[in-house]
Protein backbone atom coordinates (compact mmCIF):
# COMPACT_ATOMS: atom_id res chain seq x y z
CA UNK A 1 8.46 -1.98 20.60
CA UNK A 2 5.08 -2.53 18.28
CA UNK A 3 4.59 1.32 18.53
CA UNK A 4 7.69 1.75 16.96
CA UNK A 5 7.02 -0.66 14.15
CA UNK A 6 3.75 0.67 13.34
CA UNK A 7 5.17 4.79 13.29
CA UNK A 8 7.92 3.11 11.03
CA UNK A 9 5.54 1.10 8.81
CA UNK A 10 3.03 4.60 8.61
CA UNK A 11 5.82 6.67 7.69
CA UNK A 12 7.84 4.83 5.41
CA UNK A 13 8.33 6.88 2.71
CA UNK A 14 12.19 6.32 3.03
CA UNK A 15 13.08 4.44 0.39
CA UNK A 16 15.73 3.67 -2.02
CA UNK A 17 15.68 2.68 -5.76
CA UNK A 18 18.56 -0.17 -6.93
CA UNK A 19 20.52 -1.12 -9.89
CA UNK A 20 20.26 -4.43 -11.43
CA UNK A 21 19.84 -5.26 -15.39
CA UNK A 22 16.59 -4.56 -16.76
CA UNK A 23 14.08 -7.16 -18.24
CA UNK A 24 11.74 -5.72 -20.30
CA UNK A 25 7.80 -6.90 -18.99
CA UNK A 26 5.41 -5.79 -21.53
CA UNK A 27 1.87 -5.11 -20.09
CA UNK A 28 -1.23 -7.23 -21.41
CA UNK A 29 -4.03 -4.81 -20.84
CA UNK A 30 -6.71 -7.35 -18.71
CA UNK A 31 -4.53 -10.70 -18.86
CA UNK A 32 -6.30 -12.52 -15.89
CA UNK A 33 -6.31 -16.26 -16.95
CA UNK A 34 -3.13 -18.16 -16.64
CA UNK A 35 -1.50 -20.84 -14.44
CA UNK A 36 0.51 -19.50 -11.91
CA UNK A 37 4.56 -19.93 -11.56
CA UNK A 38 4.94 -18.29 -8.41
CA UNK A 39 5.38 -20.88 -5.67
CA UNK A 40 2.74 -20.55 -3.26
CA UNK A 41 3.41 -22.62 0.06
CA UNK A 42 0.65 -23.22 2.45
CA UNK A 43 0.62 -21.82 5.49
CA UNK A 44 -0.74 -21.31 8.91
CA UNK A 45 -0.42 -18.22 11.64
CA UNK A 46 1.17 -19.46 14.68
CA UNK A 47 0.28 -16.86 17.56
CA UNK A 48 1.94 -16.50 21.00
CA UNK A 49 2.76 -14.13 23.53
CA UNK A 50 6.10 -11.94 23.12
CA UNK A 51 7.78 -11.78 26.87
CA UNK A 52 8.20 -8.69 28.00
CA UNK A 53 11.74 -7.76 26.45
CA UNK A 54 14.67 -5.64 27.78
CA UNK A 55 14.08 -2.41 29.82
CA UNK A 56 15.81 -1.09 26.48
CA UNK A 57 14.02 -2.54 24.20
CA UNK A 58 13.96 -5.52 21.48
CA UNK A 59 16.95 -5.25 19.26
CA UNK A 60 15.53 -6.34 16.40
CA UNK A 61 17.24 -8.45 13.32
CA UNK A 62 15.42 -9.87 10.00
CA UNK A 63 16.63 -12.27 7.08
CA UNK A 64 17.58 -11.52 3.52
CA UNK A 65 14.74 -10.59 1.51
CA UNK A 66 11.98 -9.28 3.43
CA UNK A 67 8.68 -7.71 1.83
CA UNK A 68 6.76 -5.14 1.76
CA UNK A 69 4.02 -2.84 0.24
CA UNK A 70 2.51 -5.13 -2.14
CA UNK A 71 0.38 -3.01 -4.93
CA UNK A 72 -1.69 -4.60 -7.78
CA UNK A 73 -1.46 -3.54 -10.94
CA UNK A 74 -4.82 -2.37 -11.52
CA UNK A 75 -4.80 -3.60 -15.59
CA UNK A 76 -3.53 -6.63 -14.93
CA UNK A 77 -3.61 -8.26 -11.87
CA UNK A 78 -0.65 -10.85 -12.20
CA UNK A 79 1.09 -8.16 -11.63
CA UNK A 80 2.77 -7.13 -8.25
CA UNK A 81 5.19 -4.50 -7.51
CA UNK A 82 6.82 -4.92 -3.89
CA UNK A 83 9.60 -3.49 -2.16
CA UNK A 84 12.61 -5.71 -0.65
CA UNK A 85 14.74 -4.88 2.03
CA UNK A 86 17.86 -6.57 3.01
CA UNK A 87 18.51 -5.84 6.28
CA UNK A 88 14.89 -4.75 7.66
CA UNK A 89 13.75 -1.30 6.87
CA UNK A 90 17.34 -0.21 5.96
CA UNK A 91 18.91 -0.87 2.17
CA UNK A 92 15.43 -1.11 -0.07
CA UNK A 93 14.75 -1.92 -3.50
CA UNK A 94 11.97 -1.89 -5.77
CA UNK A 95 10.48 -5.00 -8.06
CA UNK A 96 7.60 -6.11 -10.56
CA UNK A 97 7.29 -9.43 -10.66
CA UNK A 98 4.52 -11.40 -12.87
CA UNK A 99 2.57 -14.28 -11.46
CA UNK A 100 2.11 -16.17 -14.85
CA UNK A 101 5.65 -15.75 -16.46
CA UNK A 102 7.79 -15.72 -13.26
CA UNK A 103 9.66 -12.86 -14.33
CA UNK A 104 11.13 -10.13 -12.05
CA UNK A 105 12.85 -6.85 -12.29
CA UNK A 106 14.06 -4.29 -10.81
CA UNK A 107 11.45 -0.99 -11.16
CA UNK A 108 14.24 1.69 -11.05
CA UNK A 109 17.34 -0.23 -13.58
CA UNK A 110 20.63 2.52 -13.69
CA UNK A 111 19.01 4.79 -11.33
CA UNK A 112 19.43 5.40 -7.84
CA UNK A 113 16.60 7.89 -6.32
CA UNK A 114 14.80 8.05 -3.19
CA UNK A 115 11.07 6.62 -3.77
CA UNK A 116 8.13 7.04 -1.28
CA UNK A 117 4.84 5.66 -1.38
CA UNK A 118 4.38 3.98 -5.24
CA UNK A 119 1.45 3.55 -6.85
CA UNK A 120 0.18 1.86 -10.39
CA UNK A 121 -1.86 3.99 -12.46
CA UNK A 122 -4.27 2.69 -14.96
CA UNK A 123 -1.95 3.92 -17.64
CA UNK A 124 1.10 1.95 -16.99
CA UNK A 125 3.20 4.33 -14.90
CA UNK A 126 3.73 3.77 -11.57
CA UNK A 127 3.43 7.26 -9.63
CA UNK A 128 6.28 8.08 -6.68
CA UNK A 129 6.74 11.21 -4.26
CA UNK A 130 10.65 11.71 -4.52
CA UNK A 131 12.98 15.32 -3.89
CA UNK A 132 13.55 17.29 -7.24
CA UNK A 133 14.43 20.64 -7.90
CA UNK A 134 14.92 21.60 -3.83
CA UNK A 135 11.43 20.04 -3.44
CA UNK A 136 11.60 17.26 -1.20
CA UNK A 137 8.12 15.63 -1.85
CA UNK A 138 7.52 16.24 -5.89
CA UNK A 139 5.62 13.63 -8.21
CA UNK A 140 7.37 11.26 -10.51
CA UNK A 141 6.48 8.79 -12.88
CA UNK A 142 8.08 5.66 -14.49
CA UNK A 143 6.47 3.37 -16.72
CA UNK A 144 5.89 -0.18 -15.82
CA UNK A 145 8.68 -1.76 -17.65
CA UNK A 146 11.37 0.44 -15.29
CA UNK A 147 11.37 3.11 -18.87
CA UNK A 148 10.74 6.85 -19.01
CA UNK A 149 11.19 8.47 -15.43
CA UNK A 150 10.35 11.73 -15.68
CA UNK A 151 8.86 14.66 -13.12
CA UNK A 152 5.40 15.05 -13.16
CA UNK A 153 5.19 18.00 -10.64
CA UNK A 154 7.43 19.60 -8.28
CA UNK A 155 5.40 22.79 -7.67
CA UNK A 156 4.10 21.82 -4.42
CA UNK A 157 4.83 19.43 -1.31
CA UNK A 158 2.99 16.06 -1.89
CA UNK A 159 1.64 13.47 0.91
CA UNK A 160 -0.10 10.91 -0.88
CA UNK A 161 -1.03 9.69 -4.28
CA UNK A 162 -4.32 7.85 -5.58
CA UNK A 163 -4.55 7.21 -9.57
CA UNK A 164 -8.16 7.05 -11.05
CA UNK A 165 -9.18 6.40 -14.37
CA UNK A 166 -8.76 8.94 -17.93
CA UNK A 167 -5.29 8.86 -16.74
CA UNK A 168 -5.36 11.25 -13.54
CA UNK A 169 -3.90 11.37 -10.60
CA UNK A 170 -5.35 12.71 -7.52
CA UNK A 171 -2.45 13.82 -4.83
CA UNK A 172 -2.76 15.09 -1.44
CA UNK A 173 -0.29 18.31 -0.30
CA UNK A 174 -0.88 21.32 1.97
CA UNK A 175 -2.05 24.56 1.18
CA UNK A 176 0.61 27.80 2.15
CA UNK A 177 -2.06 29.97 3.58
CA UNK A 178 -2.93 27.21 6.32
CA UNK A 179 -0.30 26.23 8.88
CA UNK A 180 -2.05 22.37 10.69
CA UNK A 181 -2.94 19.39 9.45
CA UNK A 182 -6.53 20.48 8.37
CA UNK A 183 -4.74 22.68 5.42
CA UNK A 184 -4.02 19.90 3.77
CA UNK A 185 -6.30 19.41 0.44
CA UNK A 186 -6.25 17.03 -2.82
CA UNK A 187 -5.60 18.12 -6.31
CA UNK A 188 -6.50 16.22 -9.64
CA UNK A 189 -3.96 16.72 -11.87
CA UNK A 190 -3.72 15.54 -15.49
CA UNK A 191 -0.80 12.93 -16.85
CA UNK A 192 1.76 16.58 -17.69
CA UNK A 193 1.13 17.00 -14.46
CA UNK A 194 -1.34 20.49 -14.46
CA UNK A 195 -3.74 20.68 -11.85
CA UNK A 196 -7.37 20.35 -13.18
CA UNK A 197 -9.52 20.54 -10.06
CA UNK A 198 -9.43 21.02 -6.25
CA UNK A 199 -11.07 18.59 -3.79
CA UNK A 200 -12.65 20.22 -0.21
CA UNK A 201 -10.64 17.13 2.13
CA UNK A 202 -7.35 15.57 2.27
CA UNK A 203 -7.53 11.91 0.77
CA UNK A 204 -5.46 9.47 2.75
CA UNK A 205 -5.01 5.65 2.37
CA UNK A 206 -7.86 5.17 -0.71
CA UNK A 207 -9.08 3.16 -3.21
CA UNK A 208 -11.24 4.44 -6.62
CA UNK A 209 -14.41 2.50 -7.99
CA UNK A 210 -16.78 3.73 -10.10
CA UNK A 211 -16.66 7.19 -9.08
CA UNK A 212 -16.62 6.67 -5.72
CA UNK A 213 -13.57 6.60 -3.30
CA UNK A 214 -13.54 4.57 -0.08
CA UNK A 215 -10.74 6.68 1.70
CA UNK A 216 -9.92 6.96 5.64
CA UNK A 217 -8.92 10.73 6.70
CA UNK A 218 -8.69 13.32 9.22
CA UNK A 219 -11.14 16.05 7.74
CA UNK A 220 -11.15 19.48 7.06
CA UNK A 221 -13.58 20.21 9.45
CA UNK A 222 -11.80 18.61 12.40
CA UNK A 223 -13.67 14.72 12.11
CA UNK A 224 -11.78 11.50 11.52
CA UNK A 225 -12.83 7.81 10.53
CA UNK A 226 -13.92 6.45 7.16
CA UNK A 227 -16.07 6.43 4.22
CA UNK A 228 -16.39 7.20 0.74
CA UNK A 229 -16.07 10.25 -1.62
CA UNK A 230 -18.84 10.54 -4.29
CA UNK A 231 -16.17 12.26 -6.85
CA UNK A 232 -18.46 14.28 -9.22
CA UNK A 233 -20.47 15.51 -6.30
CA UNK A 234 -17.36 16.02 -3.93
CA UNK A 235 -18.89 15.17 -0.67
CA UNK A 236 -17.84 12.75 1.59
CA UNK A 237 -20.00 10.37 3.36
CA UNK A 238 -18.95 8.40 6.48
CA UNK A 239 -19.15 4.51 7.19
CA UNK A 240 -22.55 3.85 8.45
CA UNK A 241 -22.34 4.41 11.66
CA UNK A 242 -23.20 1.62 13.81
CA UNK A 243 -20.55 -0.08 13.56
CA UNK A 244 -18.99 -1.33 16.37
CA UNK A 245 -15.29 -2.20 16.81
CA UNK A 246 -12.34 -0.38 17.50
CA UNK A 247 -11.11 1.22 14.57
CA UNK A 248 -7.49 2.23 15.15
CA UNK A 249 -6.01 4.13 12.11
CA UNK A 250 -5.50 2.61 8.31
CA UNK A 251 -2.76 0.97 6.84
CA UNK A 252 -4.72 0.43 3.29
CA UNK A 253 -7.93 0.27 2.06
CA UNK A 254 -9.32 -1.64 -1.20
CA UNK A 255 -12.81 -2.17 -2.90
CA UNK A 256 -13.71 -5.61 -2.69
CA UNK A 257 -16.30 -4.80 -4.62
CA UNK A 258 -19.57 -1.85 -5.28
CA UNK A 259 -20.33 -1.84 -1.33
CA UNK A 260 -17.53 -3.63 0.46
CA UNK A 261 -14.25 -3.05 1.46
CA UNK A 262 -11.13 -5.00 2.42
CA UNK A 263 -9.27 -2.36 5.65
CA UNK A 264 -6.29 -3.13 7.22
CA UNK A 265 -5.39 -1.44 10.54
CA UNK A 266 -3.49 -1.36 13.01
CA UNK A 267 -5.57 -4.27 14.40
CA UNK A 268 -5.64 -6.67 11.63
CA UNK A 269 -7.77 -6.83 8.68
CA UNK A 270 -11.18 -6.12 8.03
CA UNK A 271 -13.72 -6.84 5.51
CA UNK A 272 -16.82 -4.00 5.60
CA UNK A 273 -19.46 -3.04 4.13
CA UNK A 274 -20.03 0.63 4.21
CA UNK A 275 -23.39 1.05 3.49
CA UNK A 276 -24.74 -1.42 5.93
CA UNK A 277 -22.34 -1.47 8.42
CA UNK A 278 -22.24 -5.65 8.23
CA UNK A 279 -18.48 -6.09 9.97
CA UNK A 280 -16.45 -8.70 9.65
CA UNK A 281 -12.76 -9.91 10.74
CA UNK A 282 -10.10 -11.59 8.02
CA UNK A 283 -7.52 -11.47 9.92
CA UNK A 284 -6.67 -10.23 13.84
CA UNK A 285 -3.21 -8.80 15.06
CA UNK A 286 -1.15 -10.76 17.61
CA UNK A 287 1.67 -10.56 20.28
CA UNK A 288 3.79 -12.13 17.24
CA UNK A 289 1.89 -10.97 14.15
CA UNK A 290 1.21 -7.64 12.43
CA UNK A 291 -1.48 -7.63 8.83
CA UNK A 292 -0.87 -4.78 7.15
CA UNK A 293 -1.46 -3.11 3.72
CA UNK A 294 -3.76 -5.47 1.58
CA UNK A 295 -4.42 -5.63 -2.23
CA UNK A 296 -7.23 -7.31 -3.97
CA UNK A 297 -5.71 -10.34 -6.21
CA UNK A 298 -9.64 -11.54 -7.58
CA UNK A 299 -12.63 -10.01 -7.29
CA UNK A 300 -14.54 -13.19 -8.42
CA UNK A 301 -12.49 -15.39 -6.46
CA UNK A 302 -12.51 -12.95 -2.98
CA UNK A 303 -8.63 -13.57 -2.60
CA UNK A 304 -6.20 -10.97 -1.40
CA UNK A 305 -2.51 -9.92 -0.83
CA UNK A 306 -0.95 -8.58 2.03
CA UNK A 307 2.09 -7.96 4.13
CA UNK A 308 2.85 -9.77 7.02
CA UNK A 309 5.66 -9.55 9.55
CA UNK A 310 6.44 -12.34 12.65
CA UNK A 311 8.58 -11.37 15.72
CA UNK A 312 10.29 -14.46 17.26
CA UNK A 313 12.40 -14.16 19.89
CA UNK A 314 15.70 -15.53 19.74
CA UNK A 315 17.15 -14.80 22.78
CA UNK A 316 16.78 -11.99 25.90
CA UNK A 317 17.61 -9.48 23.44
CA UNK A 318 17.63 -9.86 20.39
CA UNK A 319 14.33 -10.47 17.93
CA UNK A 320 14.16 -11.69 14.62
CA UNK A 321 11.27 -9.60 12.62
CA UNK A 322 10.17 -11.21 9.26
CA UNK A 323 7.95 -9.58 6.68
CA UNK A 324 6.61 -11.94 3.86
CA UNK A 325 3.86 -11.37 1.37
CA UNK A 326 1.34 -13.67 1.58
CA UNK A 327 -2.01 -14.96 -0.29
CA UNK A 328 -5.57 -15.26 1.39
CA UNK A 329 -8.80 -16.39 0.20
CA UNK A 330 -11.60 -15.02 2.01
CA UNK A 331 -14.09 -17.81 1.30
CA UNK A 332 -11.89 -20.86 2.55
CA UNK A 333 -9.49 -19.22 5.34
CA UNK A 334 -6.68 -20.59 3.19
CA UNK A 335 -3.53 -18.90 3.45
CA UNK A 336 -0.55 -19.18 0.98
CA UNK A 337 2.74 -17.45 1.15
CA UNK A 338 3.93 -15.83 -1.66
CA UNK A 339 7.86 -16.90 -2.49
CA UNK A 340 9.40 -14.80 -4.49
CA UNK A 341 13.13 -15.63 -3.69
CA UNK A 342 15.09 -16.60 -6.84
């Protein structure tokens, strides 16, 4: 049953945009000092053992309002777009919602298009992979505020997008002339949407600092793990090597800050430092608990978001699955969840 939830959490770029009225959120370029009006509850992981289910398998049920993919907007960070499902991994919508103001909306307001894998730029559009034109993986954009969707590119077949500063966006797609998984390259391309520049490796769950790239991947040459990209230079260099746990795919990576790095897997989530190799847990998977796909909230303060979901049992067959959104600051332990029901 777990391996099914983690293929479905890897793979879910099957998503659905929503209707609702839109609330116009202007963006404060840097805004980092305010008093919070989400509630934040405290809270405490309870871990036990699942039993050992039906020969057929959990059926699995969730609540209203579960949550998912939390990204940061990288200008402001009391920012959050999320996704919400109503009926686990089935009818989704996408929201911004602002820590100081308590304000919420609905990313995609009049529109209903299939969204996979968002991501903020630095520019205030959030980036999407969504079908156009008989292209079932082209590039979109939409500003912030849920204004302006337009195509960005629909000339190739897109896996994965990763803004970085000067307004580019560097997206991951396969090359024609290659016919495995090593064809796959990344492309810069340029806000219109033109491809300036060509990298040598695919760039898969990543996160851009300073010109350098901490990115997991399957290379070109055949090797897999983790590292960073030096992005002028365009070589990649792995995570020194002596470190010594089992690493067991990525869900999400994010600078913590010049050396570290904040991974979630599909064991928990880690906090490394990839030019030492100094390793360190933040949180460990459970029978009952999945971690997975974590944001940096403060830099100064070492607190982060991610996603969360509990299985609890409710009878000999059925399961109830829960995914919240929760708050964690690495210094104290201290978890809070996140409650962004209205």
């Amino acid at each position: 049953m777990r391996l099914r939830i983690y293929t479905l959490l890897f793979l879910l770029p099957l998503l659905c945009g929503c209707y609702m009225e839109h609330h116009s959120l202007p963006l404060e370029d840097g805004v980092q000092d305010c008093t919070t009006q989400i509630e934040l509850l405290p809270f405490t992981d309870t871990c036990f053992q699942l039993p050992p289910g039906p020969t057929t398998g959990w059926i699995e049920t969730g609540e209203d309002n579960e949550y998912y993919f939390p990204i940061i907007n990288p200008h402001n960070r009391n920012q959050l777009l999320y996704r919400i499902s109503n009926d686990f991994l089935s009818t989704s919508e996408y929201w911004v919602v602002d820590f100081c103001k308590n304000e919420k909306y609905y990313l995609f307001p009049g529109q209903t298009i299939p969204v996979g894998f968002p991501v903020w730029g630095y520019n205030d559009w959030i980036y999407f992979i969504a079908p156009a034109n008989g292209n079932s993986r082209s590039i979109w954009k939409i500003k912030s505020n849920g204004e302006e969707l337009s195509l960005v590119n629909d000339d190739f077949e897109y896996e994965y997008l990763l803004p970085i500063p000067d307004n580019r966006l560097i997206a991951m797609r396969q090359f024609p002339e290659y016919q495995n998984f090593y064809s796959y390259r990344s492309v810069i391309l340029n806000p219109q949407g033109d491809v300036l520049d060509t990298l040598p490796f695919p760039i898969v769950w990543a996160d851009y600092r300073n010109g350098k790239i901490a990115t997991a991947s399957t290379l070109f040459d055949g090797t897999s793990g983790f590292g960073w990209i030096d992005l002028d230079a365009e070589t990649f260099t792995p995570a020194n090597n002596t470190l010594s746990y089992e690493y067991d795919g990525t869900n999400s990576i994010a600078w913590l800050n010049d050396e570290e790095i904040i991974l979630s897997d599909r064991n928990g989530i880690h906090r490394i430092n990839l030019v030492s190799g100094a390793y360190s847990w933040v949180k460990e998977d459970c029978s009952n608990n999945i971690f997975n796909i974590t944001q940096i909230l403060s830099e100064e303060e070492e607190q982060i978001i991610f996603q969360e979901i509990h299985f609890f049992p409710i009878d000999d067959v059925f399961m109830d699955a829960r995914s919240r959104l929760f708050q964690y600051d690495l210094n104290t332990n201290e978890q809070w969840e996140i409650v962004l029901d209205e």
